[in-house]
PDB file of N, CA and C in Angstrom:
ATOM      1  N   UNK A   1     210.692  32.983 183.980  1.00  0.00           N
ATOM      2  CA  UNK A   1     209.497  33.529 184.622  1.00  0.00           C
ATOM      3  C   UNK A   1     209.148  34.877 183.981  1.00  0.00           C
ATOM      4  N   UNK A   2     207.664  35.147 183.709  1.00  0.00           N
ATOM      5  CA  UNK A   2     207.096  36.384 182.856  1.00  0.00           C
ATOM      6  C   UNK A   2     206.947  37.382 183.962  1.00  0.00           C
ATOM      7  N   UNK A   3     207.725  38.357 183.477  1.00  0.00           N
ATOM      8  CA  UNK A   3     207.526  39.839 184.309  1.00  0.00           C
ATOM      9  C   UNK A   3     206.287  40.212 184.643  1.00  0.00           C
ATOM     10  N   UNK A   4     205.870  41.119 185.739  1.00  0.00           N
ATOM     11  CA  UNK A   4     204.771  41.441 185.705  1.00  0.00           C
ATOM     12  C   UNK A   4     205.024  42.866 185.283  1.00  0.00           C
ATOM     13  N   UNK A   5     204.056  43.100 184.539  1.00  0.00           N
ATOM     14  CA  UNK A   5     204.138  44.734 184.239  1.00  0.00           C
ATOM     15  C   UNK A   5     203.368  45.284 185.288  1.00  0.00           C
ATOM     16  N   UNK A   6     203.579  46.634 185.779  1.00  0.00           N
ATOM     17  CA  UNK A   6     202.744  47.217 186.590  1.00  0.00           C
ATOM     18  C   UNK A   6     203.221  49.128 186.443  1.00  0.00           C
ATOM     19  N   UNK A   7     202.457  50.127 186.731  1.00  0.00           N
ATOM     20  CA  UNK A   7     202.565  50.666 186.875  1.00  0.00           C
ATOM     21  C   UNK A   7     202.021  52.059 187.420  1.00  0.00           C
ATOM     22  N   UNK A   8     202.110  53.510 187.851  1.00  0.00           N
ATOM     23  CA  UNK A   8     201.690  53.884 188.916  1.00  0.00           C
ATOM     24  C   UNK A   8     200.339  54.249 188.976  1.00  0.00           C
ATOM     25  N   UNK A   9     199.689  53.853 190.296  1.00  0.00           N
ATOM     26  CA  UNK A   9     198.314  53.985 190.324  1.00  0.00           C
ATOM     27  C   UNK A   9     197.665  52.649 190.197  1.00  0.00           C
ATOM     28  N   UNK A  10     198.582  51.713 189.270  1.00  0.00           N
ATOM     29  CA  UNK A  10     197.487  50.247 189.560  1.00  0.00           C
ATOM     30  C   UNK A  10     197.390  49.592 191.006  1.00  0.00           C
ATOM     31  N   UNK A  11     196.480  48.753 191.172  1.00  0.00           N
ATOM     32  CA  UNK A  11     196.297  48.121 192.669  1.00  0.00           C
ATOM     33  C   UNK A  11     197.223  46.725 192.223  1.00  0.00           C
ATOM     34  N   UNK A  12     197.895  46.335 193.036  1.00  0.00           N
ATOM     35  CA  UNK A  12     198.298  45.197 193.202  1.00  0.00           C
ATOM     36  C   UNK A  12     197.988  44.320 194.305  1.00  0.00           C
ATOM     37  N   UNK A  13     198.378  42.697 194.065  1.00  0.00           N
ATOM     38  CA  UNK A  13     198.530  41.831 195.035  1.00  0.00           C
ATOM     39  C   UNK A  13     199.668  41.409 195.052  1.00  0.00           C
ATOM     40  N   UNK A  14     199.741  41.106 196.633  1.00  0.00           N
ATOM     41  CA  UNK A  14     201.426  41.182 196.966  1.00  0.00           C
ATOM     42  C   UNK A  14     201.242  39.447 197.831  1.00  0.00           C
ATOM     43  N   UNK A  15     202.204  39.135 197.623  1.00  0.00           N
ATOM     44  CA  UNK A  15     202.284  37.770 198.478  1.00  0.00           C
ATOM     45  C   UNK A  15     201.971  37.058 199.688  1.00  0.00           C
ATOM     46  N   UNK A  16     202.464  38.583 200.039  1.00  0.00           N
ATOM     47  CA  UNK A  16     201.777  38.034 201.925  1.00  0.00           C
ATOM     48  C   UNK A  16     200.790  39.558 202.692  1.00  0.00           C
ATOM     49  N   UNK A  17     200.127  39.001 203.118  1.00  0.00           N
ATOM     50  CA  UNK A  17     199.038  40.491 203.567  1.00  0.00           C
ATOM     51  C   UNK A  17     200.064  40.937 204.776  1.00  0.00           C
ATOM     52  N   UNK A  18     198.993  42.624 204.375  1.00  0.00           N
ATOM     53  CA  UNK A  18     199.469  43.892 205.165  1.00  0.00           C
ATOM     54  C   UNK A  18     199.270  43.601 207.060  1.00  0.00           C
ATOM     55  N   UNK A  19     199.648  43.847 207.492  1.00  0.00           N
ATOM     56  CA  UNK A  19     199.541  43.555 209.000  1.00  0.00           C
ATOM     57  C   UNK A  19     197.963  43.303 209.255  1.00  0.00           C
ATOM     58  N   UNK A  20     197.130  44.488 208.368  1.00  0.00           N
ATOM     59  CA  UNK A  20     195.830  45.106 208.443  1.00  0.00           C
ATOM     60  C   UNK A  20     194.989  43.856 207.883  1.00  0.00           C
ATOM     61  N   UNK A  21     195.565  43.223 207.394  1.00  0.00           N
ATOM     62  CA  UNK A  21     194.908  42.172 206.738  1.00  0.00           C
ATOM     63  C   UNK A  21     194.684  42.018 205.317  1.00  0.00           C
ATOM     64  N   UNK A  22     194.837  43.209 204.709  1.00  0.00           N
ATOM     65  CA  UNK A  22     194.494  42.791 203.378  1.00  0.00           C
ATOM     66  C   UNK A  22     196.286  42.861 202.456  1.00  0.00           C
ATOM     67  N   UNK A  23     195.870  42.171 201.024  1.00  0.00           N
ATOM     68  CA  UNK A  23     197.398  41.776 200.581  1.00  0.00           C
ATOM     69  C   UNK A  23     196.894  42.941 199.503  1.00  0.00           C
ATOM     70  N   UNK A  24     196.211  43.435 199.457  1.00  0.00           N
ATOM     71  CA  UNK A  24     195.976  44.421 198.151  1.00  0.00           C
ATOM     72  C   UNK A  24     196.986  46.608 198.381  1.00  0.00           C
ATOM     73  N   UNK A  25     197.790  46.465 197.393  1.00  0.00           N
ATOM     74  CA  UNK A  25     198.328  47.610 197.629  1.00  0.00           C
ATOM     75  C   UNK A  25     198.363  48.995 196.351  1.00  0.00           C
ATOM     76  N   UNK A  26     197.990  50.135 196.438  1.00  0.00           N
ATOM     77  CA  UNK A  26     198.383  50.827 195.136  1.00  0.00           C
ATOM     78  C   UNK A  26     200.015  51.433 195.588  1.00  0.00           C
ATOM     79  N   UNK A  27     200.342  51.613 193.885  1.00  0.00           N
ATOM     80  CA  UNK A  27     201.875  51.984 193.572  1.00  0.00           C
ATOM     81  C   UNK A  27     201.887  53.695 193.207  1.00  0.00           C
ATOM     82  N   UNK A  28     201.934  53.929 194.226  1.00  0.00           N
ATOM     83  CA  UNK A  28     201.928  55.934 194.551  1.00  0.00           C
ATOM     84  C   UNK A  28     203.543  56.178 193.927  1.00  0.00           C
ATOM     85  N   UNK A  29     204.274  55.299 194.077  1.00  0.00           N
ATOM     86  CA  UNK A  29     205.395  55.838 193.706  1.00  0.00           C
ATOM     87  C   UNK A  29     206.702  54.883 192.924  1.00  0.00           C
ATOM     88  N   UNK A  30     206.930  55.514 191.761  1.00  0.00           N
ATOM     89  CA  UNK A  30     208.113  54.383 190.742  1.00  0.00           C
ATOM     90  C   UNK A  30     209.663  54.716 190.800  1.00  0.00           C
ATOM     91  N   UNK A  31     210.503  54.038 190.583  1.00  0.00           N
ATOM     92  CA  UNK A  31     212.071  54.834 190.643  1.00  0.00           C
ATOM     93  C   UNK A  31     212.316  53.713 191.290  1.00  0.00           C
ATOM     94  N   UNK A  32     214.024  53.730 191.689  1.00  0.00           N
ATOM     95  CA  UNK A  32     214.676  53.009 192.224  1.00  0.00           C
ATOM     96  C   UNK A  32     214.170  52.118 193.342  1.00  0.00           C
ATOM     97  N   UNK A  33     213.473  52.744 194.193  1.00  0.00           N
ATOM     98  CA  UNK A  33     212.471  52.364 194.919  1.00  0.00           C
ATOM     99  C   UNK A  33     210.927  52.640 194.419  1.00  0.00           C
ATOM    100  N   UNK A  34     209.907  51.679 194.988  1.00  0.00           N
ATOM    101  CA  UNK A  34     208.663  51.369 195.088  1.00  0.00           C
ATOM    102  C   UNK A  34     207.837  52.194 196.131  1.00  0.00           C
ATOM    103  N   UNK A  35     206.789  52.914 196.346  1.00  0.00           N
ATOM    104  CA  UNK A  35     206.180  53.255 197.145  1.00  0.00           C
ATOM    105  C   UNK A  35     205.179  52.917 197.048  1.00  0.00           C
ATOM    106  N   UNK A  36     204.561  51.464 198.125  1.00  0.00           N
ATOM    107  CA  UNK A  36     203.185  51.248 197.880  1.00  0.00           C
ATOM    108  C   UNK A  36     202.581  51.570 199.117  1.00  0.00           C
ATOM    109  N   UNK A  37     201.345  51.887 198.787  1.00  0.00           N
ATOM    110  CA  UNK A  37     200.107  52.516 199.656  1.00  0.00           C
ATOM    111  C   UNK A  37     198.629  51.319 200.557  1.00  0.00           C
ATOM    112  N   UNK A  38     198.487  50.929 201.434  1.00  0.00           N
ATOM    113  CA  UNK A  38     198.081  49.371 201.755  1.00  0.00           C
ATOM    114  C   UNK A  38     196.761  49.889 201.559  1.00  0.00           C
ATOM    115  N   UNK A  39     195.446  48.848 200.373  1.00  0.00           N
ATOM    116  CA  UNK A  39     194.253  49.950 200.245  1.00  0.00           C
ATOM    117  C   UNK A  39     193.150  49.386 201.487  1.00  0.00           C
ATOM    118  N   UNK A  40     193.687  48.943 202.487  1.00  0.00           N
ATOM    119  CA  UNK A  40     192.917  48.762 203.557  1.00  0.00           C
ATOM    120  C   UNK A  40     193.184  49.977 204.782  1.00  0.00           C
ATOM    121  N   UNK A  41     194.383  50.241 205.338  1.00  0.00           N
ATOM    122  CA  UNK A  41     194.396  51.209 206.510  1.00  0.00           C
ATOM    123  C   UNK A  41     195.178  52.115 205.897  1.00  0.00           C
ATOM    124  N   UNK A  42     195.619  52.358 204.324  1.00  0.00           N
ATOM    125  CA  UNK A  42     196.308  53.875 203.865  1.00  0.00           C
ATOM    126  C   UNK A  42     197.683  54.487 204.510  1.00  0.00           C
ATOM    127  N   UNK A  43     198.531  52.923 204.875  1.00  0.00           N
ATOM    128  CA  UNK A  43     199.887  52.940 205.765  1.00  0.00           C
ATOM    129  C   UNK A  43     200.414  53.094 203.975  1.00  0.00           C
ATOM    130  N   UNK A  44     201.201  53.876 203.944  1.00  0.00           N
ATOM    131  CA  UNK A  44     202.624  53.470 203.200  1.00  0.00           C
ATOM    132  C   UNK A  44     203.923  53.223 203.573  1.00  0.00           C
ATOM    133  N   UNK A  45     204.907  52.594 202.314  1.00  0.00           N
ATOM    134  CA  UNK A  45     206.018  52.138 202.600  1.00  0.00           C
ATOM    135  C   UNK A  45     206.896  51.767 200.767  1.00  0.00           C
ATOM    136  N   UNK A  46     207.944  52.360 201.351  1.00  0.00           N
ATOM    137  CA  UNK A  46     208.609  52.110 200.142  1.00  0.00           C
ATOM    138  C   UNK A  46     210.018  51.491 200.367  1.00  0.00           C
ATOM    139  N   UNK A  47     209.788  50.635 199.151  1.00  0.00           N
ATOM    140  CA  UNK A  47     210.125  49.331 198.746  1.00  0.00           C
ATOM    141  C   UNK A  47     211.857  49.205 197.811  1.00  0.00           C
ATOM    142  N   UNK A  48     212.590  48.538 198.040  1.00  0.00           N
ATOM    143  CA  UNK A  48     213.602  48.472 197.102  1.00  0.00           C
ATOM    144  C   UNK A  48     212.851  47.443 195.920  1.00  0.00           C
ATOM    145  N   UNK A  49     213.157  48.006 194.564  1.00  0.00           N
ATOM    146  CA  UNK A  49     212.217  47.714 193.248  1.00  0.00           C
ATOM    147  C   UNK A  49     212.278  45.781 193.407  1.00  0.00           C
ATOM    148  N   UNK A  50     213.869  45.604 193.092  1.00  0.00           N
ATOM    149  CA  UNK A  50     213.844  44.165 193.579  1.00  0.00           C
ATOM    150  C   UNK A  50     212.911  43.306 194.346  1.00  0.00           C
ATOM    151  N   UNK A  51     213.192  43.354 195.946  1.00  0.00           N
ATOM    152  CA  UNK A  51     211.965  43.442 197.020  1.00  0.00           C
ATOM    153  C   UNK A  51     210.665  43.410 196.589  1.00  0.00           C
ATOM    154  N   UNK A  52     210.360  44.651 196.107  1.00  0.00           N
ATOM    155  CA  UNK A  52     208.952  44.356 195.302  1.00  0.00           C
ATOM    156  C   UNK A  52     208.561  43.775 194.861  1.00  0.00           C
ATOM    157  N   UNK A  53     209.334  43.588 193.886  1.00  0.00           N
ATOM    158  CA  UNK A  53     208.808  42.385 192.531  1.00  0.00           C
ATOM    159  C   UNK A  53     209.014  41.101 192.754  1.00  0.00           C
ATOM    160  N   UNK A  54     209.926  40.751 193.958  1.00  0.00           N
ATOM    161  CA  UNK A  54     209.786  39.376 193.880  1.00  0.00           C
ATOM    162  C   UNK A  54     208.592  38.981 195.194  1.00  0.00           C
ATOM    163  N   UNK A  55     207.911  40.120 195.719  1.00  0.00           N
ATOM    164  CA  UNK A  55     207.081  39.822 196.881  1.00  0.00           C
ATOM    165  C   UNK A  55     205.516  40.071 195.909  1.00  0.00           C
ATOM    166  N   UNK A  56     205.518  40.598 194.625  1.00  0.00           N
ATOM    167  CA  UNK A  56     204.473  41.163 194.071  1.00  0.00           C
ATOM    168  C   UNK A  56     203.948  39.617 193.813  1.00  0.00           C
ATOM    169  N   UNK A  57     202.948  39.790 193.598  1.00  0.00           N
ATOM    170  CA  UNK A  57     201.815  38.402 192.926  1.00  0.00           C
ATOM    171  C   UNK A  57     201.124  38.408 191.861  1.00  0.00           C
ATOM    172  N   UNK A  58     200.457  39.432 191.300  1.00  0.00           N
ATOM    173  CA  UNK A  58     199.906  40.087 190.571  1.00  0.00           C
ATOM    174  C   UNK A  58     199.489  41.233 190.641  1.00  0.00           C
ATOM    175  N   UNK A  59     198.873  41.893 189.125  1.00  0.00           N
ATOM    176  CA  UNK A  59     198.106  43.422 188.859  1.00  0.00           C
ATOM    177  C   UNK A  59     197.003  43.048 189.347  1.00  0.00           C
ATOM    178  N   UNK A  60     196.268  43.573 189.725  1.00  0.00           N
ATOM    179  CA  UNK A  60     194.830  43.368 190.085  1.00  0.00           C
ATOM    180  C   UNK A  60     194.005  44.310 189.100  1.00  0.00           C
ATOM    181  N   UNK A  61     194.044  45.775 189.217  1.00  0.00           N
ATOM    182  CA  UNK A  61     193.281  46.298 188.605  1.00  0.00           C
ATOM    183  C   UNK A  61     194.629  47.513 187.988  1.00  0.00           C
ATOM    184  N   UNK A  62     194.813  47.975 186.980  1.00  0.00           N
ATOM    185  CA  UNK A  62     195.510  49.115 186.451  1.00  0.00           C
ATOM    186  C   UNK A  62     194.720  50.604 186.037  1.00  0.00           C
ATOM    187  N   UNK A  63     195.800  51.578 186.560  1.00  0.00           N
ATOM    188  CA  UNK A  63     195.200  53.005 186.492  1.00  0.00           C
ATOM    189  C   UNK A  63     194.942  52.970 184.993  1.00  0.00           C
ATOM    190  N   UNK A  64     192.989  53.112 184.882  1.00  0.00           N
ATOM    191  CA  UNK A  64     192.984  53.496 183.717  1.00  0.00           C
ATOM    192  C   UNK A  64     193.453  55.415 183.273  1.00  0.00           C
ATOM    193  N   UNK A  65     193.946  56.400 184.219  1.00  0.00           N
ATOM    194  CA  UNK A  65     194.374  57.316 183.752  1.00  0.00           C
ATOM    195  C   UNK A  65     195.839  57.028 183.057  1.00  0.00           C
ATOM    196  N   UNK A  66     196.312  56.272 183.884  1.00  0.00           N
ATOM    197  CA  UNK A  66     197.420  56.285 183.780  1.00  0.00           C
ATOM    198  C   UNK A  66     198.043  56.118 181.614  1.00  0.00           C
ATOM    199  N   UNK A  67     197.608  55.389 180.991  1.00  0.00           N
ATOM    200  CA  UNK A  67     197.184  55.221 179.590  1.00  0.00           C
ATOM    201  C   UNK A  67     196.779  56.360 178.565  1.00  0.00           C
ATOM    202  N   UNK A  68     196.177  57.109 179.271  1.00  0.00           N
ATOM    203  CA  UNK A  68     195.732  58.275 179.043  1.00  0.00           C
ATOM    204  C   UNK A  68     197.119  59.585 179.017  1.00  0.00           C
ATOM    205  N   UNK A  69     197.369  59.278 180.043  1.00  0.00           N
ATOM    206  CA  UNK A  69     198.577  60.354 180.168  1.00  0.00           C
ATOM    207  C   UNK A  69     199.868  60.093 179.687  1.00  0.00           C
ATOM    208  N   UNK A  70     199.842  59.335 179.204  1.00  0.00           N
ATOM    209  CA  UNK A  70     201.358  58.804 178.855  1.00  0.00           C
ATOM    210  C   UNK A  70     201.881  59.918 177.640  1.00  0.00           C
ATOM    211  N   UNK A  71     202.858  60.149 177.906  1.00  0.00           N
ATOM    212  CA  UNK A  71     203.698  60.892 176.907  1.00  0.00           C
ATOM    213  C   UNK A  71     203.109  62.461 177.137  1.00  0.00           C
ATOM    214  N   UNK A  72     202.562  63.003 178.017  1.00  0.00           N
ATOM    215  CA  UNK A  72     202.688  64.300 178.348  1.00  0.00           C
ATOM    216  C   UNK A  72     203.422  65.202 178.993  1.00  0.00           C
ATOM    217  N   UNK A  73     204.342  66.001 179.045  1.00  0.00           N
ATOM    218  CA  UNK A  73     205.254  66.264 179.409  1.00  0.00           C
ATOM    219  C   UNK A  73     205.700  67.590 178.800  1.00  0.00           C
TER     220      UNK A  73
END
């Protein structure tokens, strides 16, 4: 099975929707754990990376800053 790449700031779809109803989430936060943000009622919750990825579905849309900034530091 092909990884999904994702990373912070893109919107994702996740497998099963947010209580709120929608399955769409952004990724505020990367590391050991996941912190995604629900883009319907702005609940967060963070995630063991595992957990994530096997509940993730797809990228939906990716931070176009995010491309931009890479390697600044």
């Amino acid at each position: 099975m092909e990884r999904k790449q994702y990373q912070l700031g893109d919107i994702v779809q996740m497998k099963k929707p947010h209580p709120c109803g929608t399955n769409e989430m952004e990724v505020i936060r990367l590391g050991m754990d996941i912190r995604i943000k629900c883009v319907g009622c702005k609940h967060s919750v963070l995630v063991p990376r595992a957990k994530f990825e096997s509940k993730l579905k797809k990228v939906l849309r990716s931070n176009p800053d995010a491309a931009s900034h890479e390697g600044e530091d």
